[in-house]
N, C-alpha and C. Protein backbone atom coordinates (compact mmCIF):
# COMPACT_ATOMS: atom_id res chain seq x y z
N UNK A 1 0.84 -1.16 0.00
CA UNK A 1 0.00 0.00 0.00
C UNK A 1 0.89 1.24 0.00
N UNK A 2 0.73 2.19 -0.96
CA UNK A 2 1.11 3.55 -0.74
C UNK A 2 1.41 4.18 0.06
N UNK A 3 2.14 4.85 0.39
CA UNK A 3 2.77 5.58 1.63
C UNK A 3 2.16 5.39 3.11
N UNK A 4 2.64 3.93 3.42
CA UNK A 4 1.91 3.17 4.62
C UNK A 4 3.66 3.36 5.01
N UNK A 5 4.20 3.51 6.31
CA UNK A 5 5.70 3.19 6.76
C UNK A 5 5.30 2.71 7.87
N UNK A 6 6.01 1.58 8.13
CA UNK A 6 5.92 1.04 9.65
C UNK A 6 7.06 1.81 10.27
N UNK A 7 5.80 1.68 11.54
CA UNK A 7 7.02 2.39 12.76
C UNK A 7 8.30 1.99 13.41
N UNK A 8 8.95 2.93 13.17
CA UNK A 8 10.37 3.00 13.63
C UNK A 8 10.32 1.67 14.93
N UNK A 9 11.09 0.86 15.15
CA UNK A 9 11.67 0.20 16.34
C UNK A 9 12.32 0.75 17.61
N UNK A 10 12.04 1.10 18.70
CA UNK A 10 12.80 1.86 19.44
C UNK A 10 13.29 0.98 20.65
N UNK A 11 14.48 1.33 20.44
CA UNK A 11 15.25 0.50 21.52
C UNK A 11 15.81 1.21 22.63
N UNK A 12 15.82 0.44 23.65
CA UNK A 12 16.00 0.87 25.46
C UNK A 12 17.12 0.00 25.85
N UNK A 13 18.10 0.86 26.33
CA UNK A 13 19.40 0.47 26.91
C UNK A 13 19.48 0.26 28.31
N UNK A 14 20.55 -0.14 29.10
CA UNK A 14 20.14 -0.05 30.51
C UNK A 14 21.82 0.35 30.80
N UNK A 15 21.62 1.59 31.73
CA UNK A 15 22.81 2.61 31.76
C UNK A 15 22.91 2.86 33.11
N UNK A 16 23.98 2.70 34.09
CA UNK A 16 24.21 2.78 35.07
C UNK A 16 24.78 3.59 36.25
N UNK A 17 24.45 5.07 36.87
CA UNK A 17 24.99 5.90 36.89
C UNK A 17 25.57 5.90 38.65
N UNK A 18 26.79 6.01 39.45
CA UNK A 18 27.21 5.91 40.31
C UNK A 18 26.80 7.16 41.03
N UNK A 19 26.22 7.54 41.69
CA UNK A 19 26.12 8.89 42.13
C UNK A 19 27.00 9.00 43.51
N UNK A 20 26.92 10.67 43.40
CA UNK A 20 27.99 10.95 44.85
C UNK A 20 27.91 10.57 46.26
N UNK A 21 26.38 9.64 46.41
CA UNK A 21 26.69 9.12 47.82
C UNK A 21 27.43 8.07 48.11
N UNK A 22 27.40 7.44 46.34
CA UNK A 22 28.36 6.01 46.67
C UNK A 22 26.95 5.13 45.94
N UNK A 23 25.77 5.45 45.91
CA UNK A 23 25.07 4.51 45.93
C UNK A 23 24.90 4.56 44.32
N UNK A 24 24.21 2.88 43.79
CA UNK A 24 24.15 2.68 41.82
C UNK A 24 22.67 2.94 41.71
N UNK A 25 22.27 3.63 40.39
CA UNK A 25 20.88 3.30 39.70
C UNK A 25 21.42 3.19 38.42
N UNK A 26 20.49 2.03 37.86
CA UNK A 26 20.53 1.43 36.50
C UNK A 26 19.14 2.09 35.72
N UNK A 27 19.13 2.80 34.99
CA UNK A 27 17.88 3.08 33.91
C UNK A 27 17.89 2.53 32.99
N UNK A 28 16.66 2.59 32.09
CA UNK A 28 16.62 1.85 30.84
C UNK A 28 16.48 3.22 29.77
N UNK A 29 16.85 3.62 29.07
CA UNK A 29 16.95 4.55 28.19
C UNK A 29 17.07 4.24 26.36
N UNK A 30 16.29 5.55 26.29
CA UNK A 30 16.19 4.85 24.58
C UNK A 30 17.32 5.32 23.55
N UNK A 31 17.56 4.52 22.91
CA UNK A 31 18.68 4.44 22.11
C UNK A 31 19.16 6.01 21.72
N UNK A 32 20.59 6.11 21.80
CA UNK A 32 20.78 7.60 21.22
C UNK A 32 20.70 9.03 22.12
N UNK A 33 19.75 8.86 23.42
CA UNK A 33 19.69 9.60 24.21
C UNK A 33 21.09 9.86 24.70
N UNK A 34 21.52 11.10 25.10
CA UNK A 34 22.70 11.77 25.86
C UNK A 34 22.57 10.89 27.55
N UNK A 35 23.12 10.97 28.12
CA UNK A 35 23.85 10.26 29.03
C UNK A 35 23.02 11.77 30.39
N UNK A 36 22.78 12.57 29.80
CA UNK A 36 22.72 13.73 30.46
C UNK A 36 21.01 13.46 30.33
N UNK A 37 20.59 13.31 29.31
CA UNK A 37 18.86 13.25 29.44
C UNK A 37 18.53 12.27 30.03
N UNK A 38 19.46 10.89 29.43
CA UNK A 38 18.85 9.93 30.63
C UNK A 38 18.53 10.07 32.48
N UNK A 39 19.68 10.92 32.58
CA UNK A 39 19.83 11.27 33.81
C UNK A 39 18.14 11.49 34.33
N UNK A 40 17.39 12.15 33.81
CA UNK A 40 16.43 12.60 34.00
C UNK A 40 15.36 11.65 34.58
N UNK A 41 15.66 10.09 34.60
CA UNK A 41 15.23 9.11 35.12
C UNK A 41 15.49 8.80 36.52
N UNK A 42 16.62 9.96 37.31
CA UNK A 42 17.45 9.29 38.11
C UNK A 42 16.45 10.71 39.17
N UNK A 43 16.13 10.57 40.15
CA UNK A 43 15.60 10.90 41.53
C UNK A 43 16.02 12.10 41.16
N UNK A 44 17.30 12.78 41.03
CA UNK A 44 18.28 14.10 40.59
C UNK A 44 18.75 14.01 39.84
N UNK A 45 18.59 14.55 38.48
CA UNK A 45 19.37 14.32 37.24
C UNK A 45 21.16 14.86 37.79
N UNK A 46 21.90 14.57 36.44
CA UNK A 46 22.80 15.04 37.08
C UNK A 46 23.30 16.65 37.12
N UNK A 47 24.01 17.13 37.80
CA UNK A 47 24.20 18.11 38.49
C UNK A 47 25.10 19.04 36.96
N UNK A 48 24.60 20.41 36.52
CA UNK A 48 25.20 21.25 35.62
C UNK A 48 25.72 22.33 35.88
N UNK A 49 25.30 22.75 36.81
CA UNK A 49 25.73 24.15 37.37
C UNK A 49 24.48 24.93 36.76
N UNK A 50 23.61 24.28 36.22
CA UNK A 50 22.70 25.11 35.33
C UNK A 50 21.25 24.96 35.99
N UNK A 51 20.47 25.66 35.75
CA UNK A 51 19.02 25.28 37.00
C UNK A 51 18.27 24.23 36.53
N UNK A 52 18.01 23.46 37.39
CA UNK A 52 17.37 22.20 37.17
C UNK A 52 18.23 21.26 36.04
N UNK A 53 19.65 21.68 36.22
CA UNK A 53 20.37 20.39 35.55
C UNK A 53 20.16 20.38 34.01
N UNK A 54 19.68 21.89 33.13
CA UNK A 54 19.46 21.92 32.07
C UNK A 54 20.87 21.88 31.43
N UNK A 55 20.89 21.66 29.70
CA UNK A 55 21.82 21.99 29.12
C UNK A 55 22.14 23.17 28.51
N UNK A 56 23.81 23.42 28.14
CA UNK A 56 23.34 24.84 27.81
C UNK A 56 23.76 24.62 26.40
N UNK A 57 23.26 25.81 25.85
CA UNK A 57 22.80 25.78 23.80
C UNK A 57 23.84 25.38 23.18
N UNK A 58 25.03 25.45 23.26
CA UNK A 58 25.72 24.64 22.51
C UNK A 58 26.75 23.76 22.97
N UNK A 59 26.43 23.30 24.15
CA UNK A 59 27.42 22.10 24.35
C UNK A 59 28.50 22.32 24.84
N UNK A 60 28.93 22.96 24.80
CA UNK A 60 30.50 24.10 25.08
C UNK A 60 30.71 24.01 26.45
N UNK A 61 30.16 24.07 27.58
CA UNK A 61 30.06 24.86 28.40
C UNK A 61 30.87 24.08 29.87
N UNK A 62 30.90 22.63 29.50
CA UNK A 62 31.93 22.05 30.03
C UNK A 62 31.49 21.56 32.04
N UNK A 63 30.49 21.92 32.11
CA UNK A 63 29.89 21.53 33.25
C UNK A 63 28.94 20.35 33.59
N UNK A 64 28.81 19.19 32.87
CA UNK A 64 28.17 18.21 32.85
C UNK A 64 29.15 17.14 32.90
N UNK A 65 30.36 17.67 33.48
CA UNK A 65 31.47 15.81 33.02
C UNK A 65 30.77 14.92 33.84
N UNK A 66 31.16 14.12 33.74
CA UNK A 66 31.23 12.68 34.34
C UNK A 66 32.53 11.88 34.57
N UNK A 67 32.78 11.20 34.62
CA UNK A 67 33.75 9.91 34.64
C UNK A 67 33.33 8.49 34.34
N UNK A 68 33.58 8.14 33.33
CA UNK A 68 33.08 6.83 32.41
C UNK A 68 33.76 5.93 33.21
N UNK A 69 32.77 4.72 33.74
CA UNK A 69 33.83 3.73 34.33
C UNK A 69 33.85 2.35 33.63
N UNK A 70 32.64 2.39 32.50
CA UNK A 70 32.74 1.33 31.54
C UNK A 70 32.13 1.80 30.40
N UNK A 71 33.18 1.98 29.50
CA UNK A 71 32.29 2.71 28.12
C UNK A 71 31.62 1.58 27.05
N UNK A 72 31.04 -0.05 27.11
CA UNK A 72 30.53 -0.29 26.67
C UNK A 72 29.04 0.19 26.74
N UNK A 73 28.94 0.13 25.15
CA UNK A 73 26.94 0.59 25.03
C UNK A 73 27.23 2.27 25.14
N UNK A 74 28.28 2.79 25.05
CA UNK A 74 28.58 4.42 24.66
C UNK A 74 29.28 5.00 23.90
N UNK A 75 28.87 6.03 23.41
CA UNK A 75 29.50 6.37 21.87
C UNK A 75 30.77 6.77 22.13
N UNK A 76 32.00 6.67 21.16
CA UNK A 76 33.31 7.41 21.69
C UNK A 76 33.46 8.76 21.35
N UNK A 77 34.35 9.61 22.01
CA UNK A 77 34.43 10.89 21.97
C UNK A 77 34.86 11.27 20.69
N UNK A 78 33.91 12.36 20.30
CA UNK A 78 34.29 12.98 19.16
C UNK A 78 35.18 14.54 19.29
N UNK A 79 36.15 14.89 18.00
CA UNK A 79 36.81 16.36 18.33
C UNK A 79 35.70 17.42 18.94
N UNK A 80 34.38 17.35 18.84
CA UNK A 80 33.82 18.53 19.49
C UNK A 80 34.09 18.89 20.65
N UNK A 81 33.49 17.01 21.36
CA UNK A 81 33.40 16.93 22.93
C UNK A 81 35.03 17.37 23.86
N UNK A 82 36.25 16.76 22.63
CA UNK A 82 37.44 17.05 23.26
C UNK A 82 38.09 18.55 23.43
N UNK A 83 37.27 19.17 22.46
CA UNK A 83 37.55 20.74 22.19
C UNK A 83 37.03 21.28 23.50
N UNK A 84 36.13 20.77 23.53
CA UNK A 84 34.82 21.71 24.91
C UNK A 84 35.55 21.43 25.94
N UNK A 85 36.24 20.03 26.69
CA UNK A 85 37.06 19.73 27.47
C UNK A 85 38.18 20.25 27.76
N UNK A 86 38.56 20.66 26.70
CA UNK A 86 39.85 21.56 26.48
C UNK A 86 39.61 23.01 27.00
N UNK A 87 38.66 23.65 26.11
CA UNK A 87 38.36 24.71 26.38
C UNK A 87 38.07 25.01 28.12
N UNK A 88 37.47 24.46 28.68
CA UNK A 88 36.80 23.95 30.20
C UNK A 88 38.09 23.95 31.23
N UNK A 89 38.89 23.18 30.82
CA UNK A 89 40.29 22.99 31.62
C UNK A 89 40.62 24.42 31.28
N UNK A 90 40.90 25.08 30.19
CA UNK A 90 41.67 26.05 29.69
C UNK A 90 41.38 27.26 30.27
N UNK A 91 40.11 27.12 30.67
CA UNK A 91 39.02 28.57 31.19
C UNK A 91 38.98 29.57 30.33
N UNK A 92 39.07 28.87 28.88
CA UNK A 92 38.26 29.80 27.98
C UNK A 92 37.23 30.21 28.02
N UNK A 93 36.53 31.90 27.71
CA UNK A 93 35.37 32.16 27.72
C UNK A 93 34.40 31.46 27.08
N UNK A 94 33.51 31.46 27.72
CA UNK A 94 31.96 30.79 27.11
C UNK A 94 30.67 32.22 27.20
N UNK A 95 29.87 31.79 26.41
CA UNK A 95 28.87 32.22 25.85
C UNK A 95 29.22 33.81 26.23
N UNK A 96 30.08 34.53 25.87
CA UNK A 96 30.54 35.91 26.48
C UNK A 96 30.83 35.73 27.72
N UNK A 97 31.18 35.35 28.19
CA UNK A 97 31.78 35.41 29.68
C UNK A 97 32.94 34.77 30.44
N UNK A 98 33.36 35.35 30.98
CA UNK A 98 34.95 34.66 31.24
C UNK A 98 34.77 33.49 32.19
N UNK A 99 35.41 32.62 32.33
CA UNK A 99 35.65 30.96 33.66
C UNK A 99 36.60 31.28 33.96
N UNK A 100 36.22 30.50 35.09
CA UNK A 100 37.48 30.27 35.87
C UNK A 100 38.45 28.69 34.88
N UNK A 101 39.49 28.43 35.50
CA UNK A 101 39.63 27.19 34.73
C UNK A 101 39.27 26.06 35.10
N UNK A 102 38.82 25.17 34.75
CA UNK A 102 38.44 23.55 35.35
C UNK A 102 39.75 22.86 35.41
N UNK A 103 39.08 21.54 36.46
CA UNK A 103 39.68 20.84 37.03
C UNK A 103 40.09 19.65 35.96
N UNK A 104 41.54 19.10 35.48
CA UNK A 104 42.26 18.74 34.72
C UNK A 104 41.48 17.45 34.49
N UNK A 105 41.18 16.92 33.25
CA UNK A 105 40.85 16.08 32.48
C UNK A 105 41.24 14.69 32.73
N UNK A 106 40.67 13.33 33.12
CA UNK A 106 41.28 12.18 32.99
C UNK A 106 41.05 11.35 31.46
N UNK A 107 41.43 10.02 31.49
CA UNK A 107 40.98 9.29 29.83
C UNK A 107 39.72 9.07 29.96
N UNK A 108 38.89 9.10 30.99
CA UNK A 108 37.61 8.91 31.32
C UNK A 108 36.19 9.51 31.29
N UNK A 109 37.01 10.75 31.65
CA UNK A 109 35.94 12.50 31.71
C UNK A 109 35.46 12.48 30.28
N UNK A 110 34.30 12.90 30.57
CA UNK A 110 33.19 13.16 29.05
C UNK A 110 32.45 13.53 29.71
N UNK A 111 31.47 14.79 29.22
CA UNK A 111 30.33 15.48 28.68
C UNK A 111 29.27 14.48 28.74
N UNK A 112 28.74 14.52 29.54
CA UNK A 112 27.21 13.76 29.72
C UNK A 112 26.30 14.00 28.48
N UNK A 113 26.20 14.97 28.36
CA UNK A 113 25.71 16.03 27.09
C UNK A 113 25.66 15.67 25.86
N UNK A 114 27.22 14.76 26.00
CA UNK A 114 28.01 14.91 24.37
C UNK A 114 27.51 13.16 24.26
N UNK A 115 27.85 12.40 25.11
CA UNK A 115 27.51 10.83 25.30
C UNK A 115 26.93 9.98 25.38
N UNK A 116 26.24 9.65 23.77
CA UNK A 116 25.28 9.03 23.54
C UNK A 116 25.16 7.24 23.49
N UNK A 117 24.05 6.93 23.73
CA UNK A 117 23.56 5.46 24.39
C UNK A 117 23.64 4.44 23.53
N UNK A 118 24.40 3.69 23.42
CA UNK A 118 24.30 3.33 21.71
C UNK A 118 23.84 1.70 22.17
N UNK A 119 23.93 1.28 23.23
CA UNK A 119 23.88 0.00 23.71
C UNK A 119 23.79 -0.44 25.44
N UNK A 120 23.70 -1.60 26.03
CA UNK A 120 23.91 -1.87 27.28
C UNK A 120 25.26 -2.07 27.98
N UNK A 121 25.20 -1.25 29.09
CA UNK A 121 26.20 -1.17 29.86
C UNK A 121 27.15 -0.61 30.70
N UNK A 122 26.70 0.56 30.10
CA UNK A 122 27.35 2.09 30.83
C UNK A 122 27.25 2.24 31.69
N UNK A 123 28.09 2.78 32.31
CA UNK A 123 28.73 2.97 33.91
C UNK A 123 29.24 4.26 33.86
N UNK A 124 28.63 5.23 34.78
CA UNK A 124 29.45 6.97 34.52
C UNK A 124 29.34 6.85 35.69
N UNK A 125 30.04 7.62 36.52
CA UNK A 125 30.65 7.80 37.95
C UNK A 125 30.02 9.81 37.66
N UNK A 126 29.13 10.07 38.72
CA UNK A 126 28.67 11.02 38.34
C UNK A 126 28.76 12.08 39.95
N UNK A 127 29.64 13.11 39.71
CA UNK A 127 29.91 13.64 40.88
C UNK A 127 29.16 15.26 41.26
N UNK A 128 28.20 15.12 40.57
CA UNK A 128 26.79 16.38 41.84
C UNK A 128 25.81 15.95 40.83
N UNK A 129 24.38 15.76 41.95
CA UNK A 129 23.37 16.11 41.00
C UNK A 129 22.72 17.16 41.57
N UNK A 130 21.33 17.17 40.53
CA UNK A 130 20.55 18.90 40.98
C UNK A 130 19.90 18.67 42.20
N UNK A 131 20.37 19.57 43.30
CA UNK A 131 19.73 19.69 44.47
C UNK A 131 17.85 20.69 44.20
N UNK A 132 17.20 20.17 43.95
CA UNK A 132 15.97 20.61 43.34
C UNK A 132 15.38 21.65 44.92
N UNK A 133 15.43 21.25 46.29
CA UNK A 133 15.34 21.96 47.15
C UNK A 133 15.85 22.90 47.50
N UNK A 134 17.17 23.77 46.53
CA UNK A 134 17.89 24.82 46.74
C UNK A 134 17.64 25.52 45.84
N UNK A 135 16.42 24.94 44.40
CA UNK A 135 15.99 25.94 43.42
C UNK A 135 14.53 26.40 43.10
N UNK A 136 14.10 25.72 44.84
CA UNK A 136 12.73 26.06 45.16
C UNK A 136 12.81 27.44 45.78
N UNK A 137 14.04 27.81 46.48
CA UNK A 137 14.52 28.69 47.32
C UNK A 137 13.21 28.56 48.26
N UNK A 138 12.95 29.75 49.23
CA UNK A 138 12.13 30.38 50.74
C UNK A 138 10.95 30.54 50.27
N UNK A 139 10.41 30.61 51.48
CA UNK A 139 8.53 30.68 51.52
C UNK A 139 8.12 31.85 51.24
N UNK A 140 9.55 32.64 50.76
CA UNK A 140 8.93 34.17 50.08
C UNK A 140 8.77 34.28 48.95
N UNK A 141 9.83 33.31 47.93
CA UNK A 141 10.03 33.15 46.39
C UNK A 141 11.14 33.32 45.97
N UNK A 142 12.31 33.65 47.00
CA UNK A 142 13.95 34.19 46.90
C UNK A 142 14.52 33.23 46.82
């Protein structure tokens, strides 16, 4: 029949994120998702410096690392993600505004952002998430 397309197949990974108390959650996430949206499954996504753990517009911005502790079922780093890393350590300006410099790079560190789900197995060692009770602020609205 004429422009009949069956629907796409969508596949769900299961990705494992260490958070800073020490304690594991495993999600199931759909193929291709950033490592950073999956997060969004997790009690506190992970932690950006940005409100409510958003991303910022182009990726650049170098506040979403992680630490990969098993990169099966994750995509490998491309020159963007290593540029932004660079830049981040370097305390090059972002979006008009000057940084301070970040804290030096291991073979592990990647961009939550940048690190997409390609399969089962991932393990990111993930050190802040969004404290959602500190962006409720006071019973005044401050």
């Amino acid at each position: 029949m004429l422009g009949v397309r069956e629907k796409p197949t969508i596949s769900y990974y299961a990705i494992t994120y260490v958070l800073p108390d020490g304690s594991e959650q495993t999600v199931e996430a759909e193929e291709r998702y950033s490592v950073l949206m999956a997060s969004q499954s997790l009690p506190s996504s992970i932690g950006t410096g940005r409100r409510a753990g958003g991303q910022c517009p182009d990726g650049r911005c170098g506040l979403c690392r992680v630490e990969v502790d098993n990169m099966q079922g994750l995509s490998i780093i491309d020159d963007f993600e290593r540029k932004s890393l660079a830049d981040y350590v370097a305390g090059t300006p972002h979006e008009g505004r000057e940084r301070e410099p970040g804290k030096p790079i291991t073979e592990n560190t990647r961009l939550a952002c940048q690190v997409r789900i390609i399969g089962d197995g991932g393990r990111v060692i993930v050190p802040s998430v969004v404290d959602y009770d500190a962006l409720r602020g006071d019973d005044n609205g401050t």
